[in-house]
C-alpha atoms as a PDB file:
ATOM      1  CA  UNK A   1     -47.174 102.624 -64.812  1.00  0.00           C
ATOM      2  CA  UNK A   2     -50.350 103.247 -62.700  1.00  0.00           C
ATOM      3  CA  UNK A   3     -50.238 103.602 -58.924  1.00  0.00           C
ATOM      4  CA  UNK A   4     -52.767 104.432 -56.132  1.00  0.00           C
ATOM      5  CA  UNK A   5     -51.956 104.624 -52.387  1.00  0.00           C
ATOM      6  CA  UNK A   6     -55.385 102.538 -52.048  1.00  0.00           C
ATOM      7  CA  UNK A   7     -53.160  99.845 -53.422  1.00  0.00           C
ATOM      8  CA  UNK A   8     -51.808  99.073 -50.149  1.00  0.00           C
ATOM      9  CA  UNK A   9     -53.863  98.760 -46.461  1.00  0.00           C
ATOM     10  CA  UNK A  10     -52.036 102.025 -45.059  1.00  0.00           C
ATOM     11  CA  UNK A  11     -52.829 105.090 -44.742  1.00  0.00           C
ATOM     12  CA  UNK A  12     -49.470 107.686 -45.349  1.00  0.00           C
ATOM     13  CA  UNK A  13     -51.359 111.329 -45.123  1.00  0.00           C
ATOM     14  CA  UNK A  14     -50.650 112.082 -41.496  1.00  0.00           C
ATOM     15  CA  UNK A  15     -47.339 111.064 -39.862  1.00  0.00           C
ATOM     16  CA  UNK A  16     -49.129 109.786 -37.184  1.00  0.00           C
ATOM     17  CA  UNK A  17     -50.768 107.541 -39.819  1.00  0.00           C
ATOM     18  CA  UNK A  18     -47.165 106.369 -40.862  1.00  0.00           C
ATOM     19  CA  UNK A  19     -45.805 106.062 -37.015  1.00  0.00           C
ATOM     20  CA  UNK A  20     -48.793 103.956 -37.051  1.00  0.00           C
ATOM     21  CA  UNK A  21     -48.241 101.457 -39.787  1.00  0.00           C
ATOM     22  CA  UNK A  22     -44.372 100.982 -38.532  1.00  0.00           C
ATOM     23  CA  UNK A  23     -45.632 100.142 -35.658  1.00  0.00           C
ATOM     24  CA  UNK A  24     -47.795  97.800 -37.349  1.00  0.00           C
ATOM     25  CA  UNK A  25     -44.868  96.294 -39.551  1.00  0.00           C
ATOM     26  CA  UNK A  26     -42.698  96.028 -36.719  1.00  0.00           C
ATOM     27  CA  UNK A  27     -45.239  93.609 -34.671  1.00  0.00           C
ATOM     28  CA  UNK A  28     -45.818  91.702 -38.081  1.00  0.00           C
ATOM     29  CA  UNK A  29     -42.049  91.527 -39.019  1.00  0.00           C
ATOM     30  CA  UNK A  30     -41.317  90.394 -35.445  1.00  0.00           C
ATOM     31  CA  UNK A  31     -43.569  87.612 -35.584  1.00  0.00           C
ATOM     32  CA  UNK A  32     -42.433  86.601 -39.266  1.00  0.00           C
ATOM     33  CA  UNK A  33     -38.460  86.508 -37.379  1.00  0.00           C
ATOM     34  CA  UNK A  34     -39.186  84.962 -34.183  1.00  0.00           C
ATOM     35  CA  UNK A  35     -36.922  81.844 -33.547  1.00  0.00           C
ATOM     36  CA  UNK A  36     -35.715  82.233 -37.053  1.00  0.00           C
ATOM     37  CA  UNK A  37     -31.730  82.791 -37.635  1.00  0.00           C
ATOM     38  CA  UNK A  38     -31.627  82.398 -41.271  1.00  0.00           C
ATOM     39  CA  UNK A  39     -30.473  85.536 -42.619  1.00  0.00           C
ATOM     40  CA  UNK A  40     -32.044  85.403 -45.888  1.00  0.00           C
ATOM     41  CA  UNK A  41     -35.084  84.144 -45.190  1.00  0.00           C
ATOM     42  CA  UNK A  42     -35.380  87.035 -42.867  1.00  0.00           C
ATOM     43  CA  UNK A  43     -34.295  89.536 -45.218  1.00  0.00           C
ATOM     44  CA  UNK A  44     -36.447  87.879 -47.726  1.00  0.00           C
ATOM     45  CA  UNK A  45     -39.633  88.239 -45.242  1.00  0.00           C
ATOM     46  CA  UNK A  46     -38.719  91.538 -44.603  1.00  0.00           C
ATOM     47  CA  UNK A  47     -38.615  92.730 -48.330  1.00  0.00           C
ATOM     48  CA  UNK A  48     -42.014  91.265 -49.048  1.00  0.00           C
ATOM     49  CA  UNK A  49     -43.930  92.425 -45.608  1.00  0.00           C
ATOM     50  CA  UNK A  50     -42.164  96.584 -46.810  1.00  0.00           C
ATOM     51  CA  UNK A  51     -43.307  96.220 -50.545  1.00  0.00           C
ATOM     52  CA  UNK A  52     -46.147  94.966 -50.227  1.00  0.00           C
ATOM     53  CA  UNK A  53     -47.649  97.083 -47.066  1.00  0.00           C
ATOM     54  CA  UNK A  54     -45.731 100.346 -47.368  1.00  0.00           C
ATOM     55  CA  UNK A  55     -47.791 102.589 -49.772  1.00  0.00           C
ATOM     56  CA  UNK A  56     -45.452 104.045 -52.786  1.00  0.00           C
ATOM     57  CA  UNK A  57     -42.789 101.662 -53.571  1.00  0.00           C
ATOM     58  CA  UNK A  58     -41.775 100.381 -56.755  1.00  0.00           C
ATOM     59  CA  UNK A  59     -38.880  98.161 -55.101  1.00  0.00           C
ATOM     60  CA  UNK A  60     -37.737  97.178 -51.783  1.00  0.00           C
ATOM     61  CA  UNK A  61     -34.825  95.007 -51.150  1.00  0.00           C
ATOM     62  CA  UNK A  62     -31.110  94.450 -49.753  1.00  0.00           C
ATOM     63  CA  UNK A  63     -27.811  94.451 -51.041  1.00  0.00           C
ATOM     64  CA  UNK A  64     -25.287  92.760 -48.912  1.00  0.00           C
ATOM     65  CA  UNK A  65     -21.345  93.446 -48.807  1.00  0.00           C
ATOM     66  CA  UNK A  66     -19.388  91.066 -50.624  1.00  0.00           C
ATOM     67  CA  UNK A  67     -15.618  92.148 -49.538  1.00  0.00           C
ATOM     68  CA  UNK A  68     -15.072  95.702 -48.271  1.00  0.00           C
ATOM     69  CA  UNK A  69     -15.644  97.566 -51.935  1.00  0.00           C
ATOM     70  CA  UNK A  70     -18.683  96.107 -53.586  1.00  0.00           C
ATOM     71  CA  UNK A  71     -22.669  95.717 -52.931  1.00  0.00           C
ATOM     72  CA  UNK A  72     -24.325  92.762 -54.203  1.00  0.00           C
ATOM     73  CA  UNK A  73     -27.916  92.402 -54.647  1.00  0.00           C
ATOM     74  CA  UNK A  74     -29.587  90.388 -51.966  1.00  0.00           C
ATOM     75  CA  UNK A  75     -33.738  89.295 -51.714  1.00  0.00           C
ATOM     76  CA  UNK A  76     -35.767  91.773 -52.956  1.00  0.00           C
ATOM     77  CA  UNK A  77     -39.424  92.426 -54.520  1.00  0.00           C
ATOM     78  CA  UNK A  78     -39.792  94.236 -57.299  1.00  0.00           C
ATOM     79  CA  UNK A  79     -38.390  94.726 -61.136  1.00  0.00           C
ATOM     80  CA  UNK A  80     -34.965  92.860 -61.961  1.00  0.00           C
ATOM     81  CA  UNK A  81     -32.175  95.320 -60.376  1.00  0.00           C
ATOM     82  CA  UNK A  82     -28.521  96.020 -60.290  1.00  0.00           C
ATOM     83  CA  UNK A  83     -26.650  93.243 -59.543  1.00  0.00           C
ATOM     84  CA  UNK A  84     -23.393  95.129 -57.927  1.00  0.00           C
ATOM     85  CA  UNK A  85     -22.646  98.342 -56.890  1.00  0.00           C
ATOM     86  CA  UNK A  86     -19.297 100.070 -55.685  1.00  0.00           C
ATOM     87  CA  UNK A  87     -18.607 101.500 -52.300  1.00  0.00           C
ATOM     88  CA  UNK A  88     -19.565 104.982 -53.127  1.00  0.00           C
ATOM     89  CA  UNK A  89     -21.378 105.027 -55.763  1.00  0.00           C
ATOM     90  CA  UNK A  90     -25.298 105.574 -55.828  1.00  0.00           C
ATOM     91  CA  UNK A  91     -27.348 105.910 -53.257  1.00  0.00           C
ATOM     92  CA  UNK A  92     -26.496 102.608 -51.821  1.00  0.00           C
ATOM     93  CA  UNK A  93     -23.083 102.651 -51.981  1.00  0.00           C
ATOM     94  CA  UNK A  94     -22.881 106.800 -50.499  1.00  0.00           C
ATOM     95  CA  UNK A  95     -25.086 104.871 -47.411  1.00  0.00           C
ATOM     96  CA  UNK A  96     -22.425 102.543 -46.958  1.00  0.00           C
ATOM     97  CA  UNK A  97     -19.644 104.810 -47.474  1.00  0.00           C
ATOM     98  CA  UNK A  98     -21.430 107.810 -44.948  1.00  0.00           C
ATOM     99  CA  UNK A  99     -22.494 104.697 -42.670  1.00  0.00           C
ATOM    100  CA  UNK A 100     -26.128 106.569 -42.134  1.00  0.00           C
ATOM    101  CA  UNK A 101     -29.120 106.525 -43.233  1.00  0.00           C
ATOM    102  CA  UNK A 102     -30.265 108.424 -46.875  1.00  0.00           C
ATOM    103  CA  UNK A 103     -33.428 110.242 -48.108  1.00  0.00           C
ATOM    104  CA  UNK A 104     -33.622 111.070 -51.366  1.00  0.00           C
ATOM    105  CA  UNK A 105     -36.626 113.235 -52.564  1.00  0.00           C
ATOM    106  CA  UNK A 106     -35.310 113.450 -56.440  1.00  0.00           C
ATOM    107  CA  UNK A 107     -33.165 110.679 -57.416  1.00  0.00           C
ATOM    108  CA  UNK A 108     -32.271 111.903 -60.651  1.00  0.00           C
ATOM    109  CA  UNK A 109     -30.699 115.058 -58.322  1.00  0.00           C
ATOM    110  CA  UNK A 110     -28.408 112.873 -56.645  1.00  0.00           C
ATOM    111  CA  UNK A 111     -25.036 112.811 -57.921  1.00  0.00           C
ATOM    112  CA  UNK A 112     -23.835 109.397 -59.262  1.00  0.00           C
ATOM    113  CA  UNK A 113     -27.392 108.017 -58.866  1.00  0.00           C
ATOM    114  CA  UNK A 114     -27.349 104.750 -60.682  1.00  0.00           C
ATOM    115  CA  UNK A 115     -30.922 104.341 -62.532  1.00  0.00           C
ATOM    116  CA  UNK A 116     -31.988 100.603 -61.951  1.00  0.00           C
ATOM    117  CA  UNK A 117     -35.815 101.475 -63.031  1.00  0.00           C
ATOM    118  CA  UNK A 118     -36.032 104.640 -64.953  1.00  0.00           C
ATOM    119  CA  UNK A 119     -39.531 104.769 -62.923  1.00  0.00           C
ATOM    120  CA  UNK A 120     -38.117 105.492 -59.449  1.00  0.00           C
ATOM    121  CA  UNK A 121     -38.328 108.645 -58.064  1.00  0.00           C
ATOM    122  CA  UNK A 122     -37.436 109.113 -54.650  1.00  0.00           C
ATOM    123  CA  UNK A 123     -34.866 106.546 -52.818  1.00  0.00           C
ATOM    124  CA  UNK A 124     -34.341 105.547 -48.793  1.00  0.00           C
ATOM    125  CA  UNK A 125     -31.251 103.534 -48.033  1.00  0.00           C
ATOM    126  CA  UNK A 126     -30.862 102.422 -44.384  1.00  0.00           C
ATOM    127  CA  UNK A 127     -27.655 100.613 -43.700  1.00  0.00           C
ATOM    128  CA  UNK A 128     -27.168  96.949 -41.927  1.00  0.00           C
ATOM    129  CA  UNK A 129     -24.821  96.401 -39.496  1.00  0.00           C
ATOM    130  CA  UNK A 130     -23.266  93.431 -37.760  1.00  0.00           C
ATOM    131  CA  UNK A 131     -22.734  93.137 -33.893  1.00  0.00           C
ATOM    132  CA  UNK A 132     -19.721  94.805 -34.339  1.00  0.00           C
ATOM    133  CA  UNK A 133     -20.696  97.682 -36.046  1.00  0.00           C
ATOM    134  CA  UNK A 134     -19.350  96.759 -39.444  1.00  0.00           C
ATOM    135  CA  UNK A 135     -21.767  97.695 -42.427  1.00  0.00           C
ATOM    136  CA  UNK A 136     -23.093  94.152 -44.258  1.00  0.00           C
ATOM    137  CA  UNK A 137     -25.629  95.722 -46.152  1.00  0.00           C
ATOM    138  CA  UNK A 138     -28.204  98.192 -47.210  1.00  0.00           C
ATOM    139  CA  UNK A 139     -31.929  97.755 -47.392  1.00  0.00           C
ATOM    140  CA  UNK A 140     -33.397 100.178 -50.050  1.00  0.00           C
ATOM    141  CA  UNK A 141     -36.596 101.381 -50.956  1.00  0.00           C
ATOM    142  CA  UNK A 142     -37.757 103.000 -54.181  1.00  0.00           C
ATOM    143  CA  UNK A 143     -40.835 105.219 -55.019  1.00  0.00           C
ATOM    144  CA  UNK A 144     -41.874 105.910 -58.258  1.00  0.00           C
ATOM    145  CA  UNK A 145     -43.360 109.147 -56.500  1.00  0.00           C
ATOM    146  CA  UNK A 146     -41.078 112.620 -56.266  1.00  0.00           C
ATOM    147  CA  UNK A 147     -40.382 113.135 -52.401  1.00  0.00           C
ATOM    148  CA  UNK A 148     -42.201 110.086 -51.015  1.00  0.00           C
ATOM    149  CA  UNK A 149     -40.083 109.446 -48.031  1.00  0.00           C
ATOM    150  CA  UNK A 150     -39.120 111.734 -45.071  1.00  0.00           C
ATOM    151  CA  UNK A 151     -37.943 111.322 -41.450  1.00  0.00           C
ATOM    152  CA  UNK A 152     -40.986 109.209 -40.311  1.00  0.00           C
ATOM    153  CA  UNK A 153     -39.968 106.593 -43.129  1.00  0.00           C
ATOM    154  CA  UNK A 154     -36.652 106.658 -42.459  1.00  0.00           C
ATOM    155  CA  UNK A 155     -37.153 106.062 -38.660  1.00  0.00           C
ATOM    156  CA  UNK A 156     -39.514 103.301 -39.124  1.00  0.00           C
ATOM    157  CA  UNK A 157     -37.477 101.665 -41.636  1.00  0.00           C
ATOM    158  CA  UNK A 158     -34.232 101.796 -39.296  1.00  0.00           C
ATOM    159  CA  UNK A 159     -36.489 100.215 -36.816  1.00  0.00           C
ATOM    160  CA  UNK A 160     -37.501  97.451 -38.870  1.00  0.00           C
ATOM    161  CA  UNK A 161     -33.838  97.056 -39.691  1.00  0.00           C
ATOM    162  CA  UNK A 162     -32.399  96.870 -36.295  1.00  0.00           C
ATOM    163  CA  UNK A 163     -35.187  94.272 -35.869  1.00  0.00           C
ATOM    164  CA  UNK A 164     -33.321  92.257 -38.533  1.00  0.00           C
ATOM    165  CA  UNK A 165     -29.907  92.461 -36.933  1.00  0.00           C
ATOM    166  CA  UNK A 166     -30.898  90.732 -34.092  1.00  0.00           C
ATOM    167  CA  UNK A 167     -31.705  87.327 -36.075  1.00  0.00           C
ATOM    168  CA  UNK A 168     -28.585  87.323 -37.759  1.00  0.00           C
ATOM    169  CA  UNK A 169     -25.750  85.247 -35.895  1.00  0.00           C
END
């Protein structure tokens, strides 16, 4: 697999340069949800603004609760992934479980770490919530580069997140 950050229009080297493009993809992602309420077409907008402007990723997508045990997979861009994962297990399920967002610099450190494409590197899970503070969901990002993510990701991801909650009803 090749991969250049010129891939994407954003620049990553600074983290004012990241702040930057959140920013950005908050404004954009705000305009794509205005007025709209459908959940998955939100999610769905959301997943394709994130993997195709956020420099690095190899997959970007949701997994939504389905009862109080078990992620399933939920819009998404990317390869063909997992279809259902346990409370607890992976990445995704630990960010359920922990309720809080998770960085992961080396995946294939990360205990339980359930290896949808061999390429991915580095992981961020940010968890959903619903208006009363009940996980739905996860949305997940994949790198196929060691240590891509870090604080600034993770905030500007939770930001684009809480965006989403708003349109859900």
């Amino acid at each position: 697999m090749s991969f250049s950050l010129s891939d994407t229009p954003y620049r990553i080297d600074t983290p004012a340069a990241k702040r930057a493009m959140y920013d950005d993809l908050r404004v954009q992602l705000s305009g794509l949800v205005h007025g709209e309420h459908d959940w998955i077409a939100n999610t769905a907008n959301a997943s394709a603004l994130v993997f195709n402007s956020v420099p690095g990723l190899n997959w970007a997508g949701f997994y939504f609760m389905q009862g109080a045990e078990e992620l399933v997979l939920g819009p998404f861009q990317g390869k063909p992934a997992c279809i259902r994962i346990k409370k607890g297990r992976g990445v995704c399920g630990t960010t359920v479980e922990r309720r809080a967002t998770i960085v992961v610099d080396d995946v294939h450190a990360f205990p339980g770490h359930i290896a949808c494409d061999a390429a991915s590197r580095s992981e961020l899970v940010v968890p959903v919530f619903d208006q009363d503070g009940a996980v739905i969901g996860v949305f997940d990002l994949d790198s196929p580069l060691p240590g891509r993510f870090d604080a600034v990701d993770a905030e500007g991801i939770e930001a684009l997140v809480r965006l989403l909650e708003q349109t859900r009803r």
